[in-house]
PDB file of N, CA and C in Angstrom:
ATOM      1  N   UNK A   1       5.508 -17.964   2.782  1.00  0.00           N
ATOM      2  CA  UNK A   1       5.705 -16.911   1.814  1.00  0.00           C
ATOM      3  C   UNK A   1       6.043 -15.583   2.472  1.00  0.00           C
ATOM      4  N   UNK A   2       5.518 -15.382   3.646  1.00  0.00           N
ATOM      5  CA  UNK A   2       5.872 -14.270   4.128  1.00  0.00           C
ATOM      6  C   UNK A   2       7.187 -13.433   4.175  1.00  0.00           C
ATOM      7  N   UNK A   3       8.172 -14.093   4.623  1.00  0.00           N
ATOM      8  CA  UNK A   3       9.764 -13.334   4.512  1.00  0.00           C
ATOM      9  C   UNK A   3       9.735 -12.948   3.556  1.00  0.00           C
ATOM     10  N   UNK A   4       9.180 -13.657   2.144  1.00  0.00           N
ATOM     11  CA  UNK A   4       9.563 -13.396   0.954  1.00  0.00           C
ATOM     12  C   UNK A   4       8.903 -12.559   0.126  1.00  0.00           C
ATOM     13  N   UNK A   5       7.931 -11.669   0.560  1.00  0.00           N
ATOM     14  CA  UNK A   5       6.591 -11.062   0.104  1.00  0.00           C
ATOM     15  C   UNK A   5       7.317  -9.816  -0.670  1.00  0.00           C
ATOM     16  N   UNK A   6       8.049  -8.665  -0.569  1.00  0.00           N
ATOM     17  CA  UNK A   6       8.619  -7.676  -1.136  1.00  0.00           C
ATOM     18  C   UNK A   6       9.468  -8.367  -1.797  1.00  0.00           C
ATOM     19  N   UNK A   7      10.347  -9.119  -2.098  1.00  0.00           N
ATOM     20  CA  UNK A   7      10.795  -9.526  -2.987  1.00  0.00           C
ATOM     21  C   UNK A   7      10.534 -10.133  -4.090  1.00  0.00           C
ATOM     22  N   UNK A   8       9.349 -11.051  -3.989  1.00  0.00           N
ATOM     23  CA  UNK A   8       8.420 -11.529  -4.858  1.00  0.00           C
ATOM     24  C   UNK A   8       7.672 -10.451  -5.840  1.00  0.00           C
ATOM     25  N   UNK A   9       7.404  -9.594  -4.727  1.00  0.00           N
ATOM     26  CA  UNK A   9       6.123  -8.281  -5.358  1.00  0.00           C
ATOM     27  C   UNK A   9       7.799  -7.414  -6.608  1.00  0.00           C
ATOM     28  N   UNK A  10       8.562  -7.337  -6.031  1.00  0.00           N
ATOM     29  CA  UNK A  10       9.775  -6.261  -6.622  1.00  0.00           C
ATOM     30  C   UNK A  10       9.632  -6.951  -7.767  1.00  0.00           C
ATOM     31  N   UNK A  11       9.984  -8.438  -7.791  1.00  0.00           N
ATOM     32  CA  UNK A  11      10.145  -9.512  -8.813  1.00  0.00           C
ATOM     33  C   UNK A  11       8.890  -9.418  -9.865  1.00  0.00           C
ATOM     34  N   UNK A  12       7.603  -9.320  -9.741  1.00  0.00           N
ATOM     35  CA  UNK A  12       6.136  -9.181 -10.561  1.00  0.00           C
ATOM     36  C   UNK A  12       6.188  -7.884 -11.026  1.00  0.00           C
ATOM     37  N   UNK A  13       6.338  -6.832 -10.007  1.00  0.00           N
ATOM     38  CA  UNK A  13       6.496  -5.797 -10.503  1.00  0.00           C
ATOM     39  C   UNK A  13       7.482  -5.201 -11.849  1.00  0.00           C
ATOM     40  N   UNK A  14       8.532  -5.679 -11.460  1.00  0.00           N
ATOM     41  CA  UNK A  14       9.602  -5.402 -12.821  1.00  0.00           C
ATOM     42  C   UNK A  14       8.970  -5.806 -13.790  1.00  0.00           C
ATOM     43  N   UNK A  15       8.627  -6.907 -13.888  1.00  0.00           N
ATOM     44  CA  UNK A  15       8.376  -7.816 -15.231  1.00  0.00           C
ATOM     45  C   UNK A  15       6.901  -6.997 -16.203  1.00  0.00           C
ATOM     46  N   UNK A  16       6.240  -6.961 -14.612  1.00  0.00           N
ATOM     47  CA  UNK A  16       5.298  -6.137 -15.836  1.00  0.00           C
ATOM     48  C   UNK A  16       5.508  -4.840 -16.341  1.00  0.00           C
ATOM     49  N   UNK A  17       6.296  -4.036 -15.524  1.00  0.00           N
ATOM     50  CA  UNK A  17       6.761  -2.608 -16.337  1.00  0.00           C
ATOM     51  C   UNK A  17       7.247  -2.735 -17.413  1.00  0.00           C
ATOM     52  N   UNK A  18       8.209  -4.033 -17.583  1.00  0.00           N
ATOM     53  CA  UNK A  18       9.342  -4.082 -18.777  1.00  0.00           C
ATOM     54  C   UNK A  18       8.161  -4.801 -19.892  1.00  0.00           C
ATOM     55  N   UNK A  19       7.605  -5.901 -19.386  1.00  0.00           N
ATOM     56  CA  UNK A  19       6.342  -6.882 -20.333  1.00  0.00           C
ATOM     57  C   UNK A  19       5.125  -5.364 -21.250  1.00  0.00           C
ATOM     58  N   UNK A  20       4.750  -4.974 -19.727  1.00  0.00           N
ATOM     59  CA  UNK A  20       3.357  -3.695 -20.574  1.00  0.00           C
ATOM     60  C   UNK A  20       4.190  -2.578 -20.729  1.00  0.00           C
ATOM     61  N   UNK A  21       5.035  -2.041 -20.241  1.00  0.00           N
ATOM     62  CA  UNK A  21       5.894  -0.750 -20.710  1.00  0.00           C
ATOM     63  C   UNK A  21       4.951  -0.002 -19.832  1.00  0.00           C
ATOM     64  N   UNK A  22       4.564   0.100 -18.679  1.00  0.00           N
ATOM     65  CA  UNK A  22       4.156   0.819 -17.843  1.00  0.00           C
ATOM     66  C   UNK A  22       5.025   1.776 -17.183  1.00  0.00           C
ATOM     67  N   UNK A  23       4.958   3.403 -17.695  1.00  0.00           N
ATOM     68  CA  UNK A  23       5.013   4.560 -17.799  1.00  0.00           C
ATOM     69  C   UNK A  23       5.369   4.662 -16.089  1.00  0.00           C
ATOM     70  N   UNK A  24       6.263   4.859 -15.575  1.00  0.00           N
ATOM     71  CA  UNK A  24       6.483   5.187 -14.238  1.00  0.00           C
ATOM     72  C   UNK A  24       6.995   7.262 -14.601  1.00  0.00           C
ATOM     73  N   UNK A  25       6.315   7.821 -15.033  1.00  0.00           N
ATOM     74  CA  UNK A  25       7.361   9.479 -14.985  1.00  0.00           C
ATOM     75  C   UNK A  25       5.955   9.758 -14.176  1.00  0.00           C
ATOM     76  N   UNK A  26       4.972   9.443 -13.831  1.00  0.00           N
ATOM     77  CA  UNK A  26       3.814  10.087 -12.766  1.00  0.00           C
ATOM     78  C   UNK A  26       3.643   9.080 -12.034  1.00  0.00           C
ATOM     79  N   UNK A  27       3.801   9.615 -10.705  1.00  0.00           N
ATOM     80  CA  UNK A  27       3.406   8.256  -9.346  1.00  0.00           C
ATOM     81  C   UNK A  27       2.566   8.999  -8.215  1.00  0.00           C
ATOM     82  N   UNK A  28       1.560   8.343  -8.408  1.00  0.00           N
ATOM     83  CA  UNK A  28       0.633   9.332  -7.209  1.00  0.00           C
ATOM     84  C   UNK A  28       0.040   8.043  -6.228  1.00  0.00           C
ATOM     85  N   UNK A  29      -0.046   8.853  -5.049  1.00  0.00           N
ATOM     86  CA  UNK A  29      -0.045   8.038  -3.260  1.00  0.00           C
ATOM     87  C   UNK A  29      -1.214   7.869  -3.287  1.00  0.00           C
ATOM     88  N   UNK A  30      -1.544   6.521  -2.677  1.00  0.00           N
ATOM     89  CA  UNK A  30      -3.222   5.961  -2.446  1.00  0.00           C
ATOM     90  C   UNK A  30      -3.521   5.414  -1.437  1.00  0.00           C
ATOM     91  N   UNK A  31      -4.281   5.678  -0.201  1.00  0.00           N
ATOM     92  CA  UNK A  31      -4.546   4.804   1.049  1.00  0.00           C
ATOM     93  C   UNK A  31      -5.572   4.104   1.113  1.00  0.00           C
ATOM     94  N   UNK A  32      -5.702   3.118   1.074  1.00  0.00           N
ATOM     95  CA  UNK A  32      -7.177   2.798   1.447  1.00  0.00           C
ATOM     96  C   UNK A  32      -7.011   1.146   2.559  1.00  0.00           C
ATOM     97  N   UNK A  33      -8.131   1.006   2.531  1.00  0.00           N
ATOM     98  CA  UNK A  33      -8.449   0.385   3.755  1.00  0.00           C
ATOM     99  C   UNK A  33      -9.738  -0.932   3.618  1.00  0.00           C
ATOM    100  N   UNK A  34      -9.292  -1.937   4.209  1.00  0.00           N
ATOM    101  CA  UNK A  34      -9.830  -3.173   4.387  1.00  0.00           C
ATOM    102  C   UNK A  34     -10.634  -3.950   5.605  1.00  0.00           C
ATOM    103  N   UNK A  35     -12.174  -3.715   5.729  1.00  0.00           N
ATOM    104  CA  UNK A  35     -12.421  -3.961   6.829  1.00  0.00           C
ATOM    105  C   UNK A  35     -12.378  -5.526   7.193  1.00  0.00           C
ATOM    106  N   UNK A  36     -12.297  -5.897   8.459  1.00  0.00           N
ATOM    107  CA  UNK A  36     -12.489  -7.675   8.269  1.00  0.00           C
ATOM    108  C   UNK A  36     -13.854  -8.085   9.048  1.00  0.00           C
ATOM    109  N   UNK A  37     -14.604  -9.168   9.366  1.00  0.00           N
ATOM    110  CA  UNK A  37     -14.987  -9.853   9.829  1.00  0.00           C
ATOM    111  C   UNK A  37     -14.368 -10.565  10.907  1.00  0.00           C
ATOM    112  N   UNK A  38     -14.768 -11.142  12.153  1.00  0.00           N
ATOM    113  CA  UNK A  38     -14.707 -11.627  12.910  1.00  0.00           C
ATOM    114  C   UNK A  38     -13.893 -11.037  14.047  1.00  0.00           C
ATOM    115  N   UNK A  39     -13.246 -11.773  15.112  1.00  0.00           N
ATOM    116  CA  UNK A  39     -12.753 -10.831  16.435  1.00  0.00           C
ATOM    117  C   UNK A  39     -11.332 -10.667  15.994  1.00  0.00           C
ATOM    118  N   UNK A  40     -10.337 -11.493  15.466  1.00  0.00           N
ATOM    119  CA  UNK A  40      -8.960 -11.158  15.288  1.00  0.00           C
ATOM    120  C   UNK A  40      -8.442 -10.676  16.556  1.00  0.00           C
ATOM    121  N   UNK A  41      -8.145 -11.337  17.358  1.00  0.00           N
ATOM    122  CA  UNK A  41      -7.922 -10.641  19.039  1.00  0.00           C
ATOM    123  C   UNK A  41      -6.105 -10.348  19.272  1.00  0.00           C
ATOM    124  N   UNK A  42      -5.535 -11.694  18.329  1.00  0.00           N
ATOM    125  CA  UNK A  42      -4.100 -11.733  18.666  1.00  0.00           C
ATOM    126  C   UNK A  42      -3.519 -11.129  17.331  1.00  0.00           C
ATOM    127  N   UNK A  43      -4.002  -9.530  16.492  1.00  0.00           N
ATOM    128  CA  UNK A  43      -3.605  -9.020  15.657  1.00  0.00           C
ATOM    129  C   UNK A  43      -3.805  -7.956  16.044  1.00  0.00           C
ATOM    130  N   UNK A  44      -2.260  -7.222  15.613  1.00  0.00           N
ATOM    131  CA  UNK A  44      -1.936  -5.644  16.280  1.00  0.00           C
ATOM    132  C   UNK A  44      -2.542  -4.772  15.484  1.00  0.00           C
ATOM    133  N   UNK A  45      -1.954  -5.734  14.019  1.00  0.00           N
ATOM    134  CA  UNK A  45      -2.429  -4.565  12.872  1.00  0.00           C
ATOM    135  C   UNK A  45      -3.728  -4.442  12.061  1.00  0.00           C
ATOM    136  N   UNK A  46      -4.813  -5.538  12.698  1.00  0.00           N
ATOM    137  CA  UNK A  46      -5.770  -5.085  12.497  1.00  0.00           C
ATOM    138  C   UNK A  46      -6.600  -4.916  13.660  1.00  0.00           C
ATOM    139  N   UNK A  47      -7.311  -3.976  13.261  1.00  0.00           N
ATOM    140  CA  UNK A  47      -7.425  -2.757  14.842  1.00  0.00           C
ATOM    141  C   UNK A  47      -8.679  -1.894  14.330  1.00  0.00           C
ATOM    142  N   UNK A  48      -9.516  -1.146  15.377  1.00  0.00           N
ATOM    143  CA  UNK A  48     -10.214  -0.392  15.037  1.00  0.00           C
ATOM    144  C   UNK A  48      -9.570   1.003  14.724  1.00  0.00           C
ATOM    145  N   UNK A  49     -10.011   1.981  13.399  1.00  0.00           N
ATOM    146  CA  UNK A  49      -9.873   3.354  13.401  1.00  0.00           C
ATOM    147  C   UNK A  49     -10.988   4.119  12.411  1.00  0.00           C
ATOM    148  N   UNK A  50     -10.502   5.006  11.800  1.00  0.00           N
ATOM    149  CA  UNK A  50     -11.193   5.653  10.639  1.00  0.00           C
ATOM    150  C   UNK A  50     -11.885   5.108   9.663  1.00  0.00           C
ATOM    151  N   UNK A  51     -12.877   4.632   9.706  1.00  0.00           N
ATOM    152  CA  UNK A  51     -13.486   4.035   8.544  1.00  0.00           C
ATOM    153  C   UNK A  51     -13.888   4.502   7.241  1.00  0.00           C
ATOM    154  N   UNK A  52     -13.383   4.345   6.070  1.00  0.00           N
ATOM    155  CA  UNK A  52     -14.100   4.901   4.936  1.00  0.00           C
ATOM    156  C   UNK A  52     -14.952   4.226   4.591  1.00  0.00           C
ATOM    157  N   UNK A  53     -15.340   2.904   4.853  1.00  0.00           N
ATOM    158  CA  UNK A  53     -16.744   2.301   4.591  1.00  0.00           C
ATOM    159  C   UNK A  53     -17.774   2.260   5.653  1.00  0.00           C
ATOM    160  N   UNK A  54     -17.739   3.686   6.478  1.00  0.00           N
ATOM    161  CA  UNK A  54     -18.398   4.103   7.174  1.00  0.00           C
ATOM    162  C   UNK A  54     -18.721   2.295   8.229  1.00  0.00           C
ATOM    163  N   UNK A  55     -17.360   2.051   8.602  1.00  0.00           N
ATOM    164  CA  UNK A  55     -17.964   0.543   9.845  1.00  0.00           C
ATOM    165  C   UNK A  55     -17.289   1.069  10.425  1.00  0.00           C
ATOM    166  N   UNK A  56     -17.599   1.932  11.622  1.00  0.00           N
ATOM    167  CA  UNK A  56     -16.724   1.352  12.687  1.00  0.00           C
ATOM    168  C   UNK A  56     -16.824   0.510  14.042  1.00  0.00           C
ATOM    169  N   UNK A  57     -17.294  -0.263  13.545  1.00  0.00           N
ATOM    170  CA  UNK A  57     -17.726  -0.840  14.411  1.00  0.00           C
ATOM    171  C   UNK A  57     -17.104  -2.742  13.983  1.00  0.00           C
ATOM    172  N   UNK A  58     -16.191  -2.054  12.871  1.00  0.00           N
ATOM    173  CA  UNK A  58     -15.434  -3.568  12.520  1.00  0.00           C
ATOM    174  C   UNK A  58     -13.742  -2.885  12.586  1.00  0.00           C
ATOM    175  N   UNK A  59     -13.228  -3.886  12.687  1.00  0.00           N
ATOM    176  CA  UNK A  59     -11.434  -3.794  12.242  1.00  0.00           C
ATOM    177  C   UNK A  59     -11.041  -3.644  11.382  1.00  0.00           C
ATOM    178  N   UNK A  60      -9.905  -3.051  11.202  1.00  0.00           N
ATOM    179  CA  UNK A  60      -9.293  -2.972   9.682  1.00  0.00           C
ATOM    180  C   UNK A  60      -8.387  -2.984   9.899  1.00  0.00           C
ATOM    181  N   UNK A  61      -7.706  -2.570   8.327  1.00  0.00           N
ATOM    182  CA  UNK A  61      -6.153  -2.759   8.125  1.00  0.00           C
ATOM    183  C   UNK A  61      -6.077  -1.897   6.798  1.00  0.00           C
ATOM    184  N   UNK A  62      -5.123  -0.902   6.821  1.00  0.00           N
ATOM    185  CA  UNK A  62      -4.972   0.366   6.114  1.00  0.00           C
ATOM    186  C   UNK A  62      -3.564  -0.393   4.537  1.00  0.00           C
ATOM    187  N   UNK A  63      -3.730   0.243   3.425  1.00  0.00           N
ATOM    188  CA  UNK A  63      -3.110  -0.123   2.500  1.00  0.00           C
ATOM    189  C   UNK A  63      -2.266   0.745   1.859  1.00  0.00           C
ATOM    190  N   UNK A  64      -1.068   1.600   2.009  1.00  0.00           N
ATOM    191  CA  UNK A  64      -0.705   2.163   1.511  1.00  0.00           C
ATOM    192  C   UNK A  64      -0.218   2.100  -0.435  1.00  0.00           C
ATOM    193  N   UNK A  65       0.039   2.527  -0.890  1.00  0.00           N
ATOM    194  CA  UNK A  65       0.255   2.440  -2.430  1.00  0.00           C
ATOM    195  C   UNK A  65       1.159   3.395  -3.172  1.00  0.00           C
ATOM    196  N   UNK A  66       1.907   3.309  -4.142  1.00  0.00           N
ATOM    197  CA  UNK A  66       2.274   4.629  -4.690  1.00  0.00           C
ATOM    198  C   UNK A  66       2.127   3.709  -6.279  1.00  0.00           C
ATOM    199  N   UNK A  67       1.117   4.116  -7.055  1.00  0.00           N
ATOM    200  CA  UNK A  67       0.400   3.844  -8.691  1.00  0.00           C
ATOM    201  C   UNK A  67       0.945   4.894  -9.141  1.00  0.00           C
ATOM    202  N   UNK A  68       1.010   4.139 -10.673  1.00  0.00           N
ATOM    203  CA  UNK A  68       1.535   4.704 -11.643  1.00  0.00           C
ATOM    204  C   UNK A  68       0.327   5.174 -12.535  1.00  0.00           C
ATOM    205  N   UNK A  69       0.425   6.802 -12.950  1.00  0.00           N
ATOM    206  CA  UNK A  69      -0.620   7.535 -13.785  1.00  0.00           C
ATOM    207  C   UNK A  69      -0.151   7.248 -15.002  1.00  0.00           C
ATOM    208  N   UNK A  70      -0.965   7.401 -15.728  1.00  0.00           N
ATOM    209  CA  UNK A  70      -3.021   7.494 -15.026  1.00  0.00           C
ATOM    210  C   UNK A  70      -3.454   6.127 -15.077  1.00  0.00           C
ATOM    211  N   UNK A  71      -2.814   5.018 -15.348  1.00  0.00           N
ATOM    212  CA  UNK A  71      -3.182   3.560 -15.131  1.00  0.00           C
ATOM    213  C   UNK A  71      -4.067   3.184 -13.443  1.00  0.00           C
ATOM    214  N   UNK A  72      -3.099   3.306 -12.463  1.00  0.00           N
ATOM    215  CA  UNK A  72      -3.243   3.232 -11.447  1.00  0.00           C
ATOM    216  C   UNK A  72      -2.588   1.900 -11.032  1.00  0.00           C
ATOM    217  N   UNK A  73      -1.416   1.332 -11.753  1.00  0.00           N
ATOM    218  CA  UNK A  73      -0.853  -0.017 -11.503  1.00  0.00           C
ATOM    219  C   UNK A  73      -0.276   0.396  -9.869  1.00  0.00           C
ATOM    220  N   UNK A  74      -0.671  -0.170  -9.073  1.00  0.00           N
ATOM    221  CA  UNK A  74       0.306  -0.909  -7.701  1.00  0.00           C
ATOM    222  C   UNK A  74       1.920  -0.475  -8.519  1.00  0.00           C
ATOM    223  N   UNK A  75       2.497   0.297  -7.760  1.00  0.00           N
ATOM    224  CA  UNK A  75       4.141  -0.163  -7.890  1.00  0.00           C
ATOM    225  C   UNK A  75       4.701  -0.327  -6.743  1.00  0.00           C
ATOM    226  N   UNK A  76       4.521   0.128  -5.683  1.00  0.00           N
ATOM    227  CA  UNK A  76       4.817  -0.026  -4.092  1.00  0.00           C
ATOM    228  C   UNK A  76       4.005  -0.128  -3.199  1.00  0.00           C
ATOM    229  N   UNK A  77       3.820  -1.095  -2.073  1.00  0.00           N
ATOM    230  CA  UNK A  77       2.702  -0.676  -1.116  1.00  0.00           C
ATOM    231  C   UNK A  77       3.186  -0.973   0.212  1.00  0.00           C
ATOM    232  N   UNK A  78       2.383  -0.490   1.127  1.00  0.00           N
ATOM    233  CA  UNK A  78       2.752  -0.885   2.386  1.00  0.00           C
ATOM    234  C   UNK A  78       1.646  -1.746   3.673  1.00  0.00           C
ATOM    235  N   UNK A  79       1.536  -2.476   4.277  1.00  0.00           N
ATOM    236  CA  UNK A  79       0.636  -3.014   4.999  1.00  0.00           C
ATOM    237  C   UNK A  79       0.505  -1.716   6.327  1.00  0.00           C
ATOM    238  N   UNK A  80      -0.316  -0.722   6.873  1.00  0.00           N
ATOM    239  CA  UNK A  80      -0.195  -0.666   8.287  1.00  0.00           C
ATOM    240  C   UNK A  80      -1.445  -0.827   8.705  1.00  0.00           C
ATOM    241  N   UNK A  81      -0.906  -0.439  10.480  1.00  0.00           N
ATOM    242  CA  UNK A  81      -2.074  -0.831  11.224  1.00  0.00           C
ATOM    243  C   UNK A  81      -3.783   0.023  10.832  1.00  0.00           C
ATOM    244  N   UNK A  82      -4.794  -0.498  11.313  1.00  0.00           N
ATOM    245  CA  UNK A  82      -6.104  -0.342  11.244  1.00  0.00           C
ATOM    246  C   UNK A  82      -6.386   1.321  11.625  1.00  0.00           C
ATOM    247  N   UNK A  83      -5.307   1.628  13.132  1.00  0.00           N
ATOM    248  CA  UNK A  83      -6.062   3.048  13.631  1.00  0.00           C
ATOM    249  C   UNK A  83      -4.229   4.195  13.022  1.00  0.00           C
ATOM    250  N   UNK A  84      -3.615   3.903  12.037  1.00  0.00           N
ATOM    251  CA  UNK A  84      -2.991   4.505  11.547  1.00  0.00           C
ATOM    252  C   UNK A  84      -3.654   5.923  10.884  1.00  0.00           C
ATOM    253  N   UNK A  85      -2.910   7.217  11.448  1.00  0.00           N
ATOM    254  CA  UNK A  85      -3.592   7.893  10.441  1.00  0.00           C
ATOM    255  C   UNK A  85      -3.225   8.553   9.750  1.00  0.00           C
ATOM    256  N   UNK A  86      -4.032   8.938   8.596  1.00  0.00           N
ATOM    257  CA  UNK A  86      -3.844   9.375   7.329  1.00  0.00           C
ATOM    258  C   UNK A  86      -2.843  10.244   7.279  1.00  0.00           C
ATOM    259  N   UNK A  87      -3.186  11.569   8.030  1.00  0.00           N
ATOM    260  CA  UNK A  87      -1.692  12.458   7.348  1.00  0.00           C
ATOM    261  C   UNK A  87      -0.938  12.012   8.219  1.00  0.00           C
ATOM    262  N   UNK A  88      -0.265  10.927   8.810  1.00  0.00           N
ATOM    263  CA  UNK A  88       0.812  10.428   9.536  1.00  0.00           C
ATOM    264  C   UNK A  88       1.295   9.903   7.740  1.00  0.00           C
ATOM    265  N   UNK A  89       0.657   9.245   6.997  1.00  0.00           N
ATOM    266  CA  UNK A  89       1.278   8.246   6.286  1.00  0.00           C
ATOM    267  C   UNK A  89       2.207   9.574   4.852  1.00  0.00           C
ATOM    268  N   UNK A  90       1.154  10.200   4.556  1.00  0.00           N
ATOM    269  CA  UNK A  90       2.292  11.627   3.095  1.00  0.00           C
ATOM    270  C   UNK A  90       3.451  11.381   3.331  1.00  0.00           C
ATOM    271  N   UNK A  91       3.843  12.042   4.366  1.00  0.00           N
ATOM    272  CA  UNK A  91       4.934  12.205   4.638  1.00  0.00           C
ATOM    273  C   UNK A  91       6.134  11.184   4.786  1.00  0.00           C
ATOM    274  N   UNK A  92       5.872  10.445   5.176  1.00  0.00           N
ATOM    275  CA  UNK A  92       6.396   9.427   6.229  1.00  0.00           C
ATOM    276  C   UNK A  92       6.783   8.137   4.152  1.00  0.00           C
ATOM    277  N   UNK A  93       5.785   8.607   3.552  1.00  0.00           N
ATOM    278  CA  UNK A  93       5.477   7.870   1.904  1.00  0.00           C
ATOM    279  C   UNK A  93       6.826   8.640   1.326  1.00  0.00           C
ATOM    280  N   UNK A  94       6.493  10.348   1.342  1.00  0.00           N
ATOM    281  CA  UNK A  94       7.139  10.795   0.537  1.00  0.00           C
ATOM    282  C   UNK A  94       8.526  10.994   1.253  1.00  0.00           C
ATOM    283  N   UNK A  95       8.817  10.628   1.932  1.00  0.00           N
ATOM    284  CA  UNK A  95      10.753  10.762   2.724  1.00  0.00           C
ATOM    285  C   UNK A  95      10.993   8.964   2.650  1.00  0.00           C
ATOM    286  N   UNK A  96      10.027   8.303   1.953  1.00  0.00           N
ATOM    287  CA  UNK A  96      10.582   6.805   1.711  1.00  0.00           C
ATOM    288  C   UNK A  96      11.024   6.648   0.384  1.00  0.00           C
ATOM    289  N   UNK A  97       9.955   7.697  -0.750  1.00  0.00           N
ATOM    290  CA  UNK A  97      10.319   7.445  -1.927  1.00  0.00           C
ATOM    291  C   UNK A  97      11.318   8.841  -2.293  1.00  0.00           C
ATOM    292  N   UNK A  98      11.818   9.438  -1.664  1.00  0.00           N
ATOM    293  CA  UNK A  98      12.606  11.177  -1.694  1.00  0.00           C
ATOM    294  C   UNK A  98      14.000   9.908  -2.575  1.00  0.00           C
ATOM    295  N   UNK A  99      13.519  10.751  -3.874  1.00  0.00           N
ATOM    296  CA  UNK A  99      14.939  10.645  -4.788  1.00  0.00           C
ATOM    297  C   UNK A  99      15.315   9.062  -5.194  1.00  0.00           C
ATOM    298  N   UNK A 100      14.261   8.313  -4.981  1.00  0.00           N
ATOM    299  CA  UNK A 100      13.890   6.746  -5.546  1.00  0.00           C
ATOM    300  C   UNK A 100      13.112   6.622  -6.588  1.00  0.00           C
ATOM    301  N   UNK A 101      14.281   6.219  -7.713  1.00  0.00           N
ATOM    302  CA  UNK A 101      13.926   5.956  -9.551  1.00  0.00           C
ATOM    303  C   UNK A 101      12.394   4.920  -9.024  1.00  0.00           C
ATOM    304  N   UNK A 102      11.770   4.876  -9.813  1.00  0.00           N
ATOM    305  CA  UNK A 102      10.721   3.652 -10.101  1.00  0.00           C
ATOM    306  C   UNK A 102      10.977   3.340 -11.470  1.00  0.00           C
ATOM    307  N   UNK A 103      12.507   2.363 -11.326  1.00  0.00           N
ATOM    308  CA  UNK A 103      13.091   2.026 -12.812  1.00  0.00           C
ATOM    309  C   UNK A 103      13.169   0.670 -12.182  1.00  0.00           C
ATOM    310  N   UNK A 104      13.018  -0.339 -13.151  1.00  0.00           N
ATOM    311  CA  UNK A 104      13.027  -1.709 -13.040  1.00  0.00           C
ATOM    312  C   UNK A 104      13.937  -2.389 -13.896  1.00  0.00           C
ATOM    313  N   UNK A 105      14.602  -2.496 -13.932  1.00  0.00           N
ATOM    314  CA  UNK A 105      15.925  -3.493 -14.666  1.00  0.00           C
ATOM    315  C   UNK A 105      16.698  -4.565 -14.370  1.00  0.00           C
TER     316      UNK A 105
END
């Protein structure tokens, strides 16, 4: 499934904007973060950094998002690494979505 993961998600995504009529004119940015269990040794992107569930003393893997208000539906996301940081990602979000409809047709 992997190659095919953004295309699939583009594909779910449309359907439910057009199915629930989910309001894309407000899109606000969301990071959050997934700690794991066990050693994961031969994974780049999960890694130690900033913990918001106060572990650091486990790995993670950071979730980027851009939701649709005030629902909070997922419309875009991004996988990065564990010690990614935060104000690296604003920016880097908002010059990906600079002048990109969140229209589904």
């Amino acid at each position: 499934m992997y190659p095919h993961l953004r295309s699939m998600w583009t594909q779910v995504i449309t359907v439910a904007v057009e199915k629930f009529n989910i309001d894309l004119s407000l899109v606000a940015y969301d990071l959050t973060s997934f700690y794991f269990e066990g050693e994961y040794e031969n994974s780049e992107a999960i890694t130690y950094g900033y913990s918001r569930d106060k572990r650091p003393d486990k790995k993670q893997l950071e979730v980027s998002m851009n939701v649709s208000l005030p629902d909070g539906i997922p419309i875009t996301y991004e996988l990065l690494n564990g010690n990614t940081a935060d104000v690296n990602t604003v920016i880097d979000n908002m010059q990906k979505s600079e002048g990109k409809a969140y229209t589904f047709s």
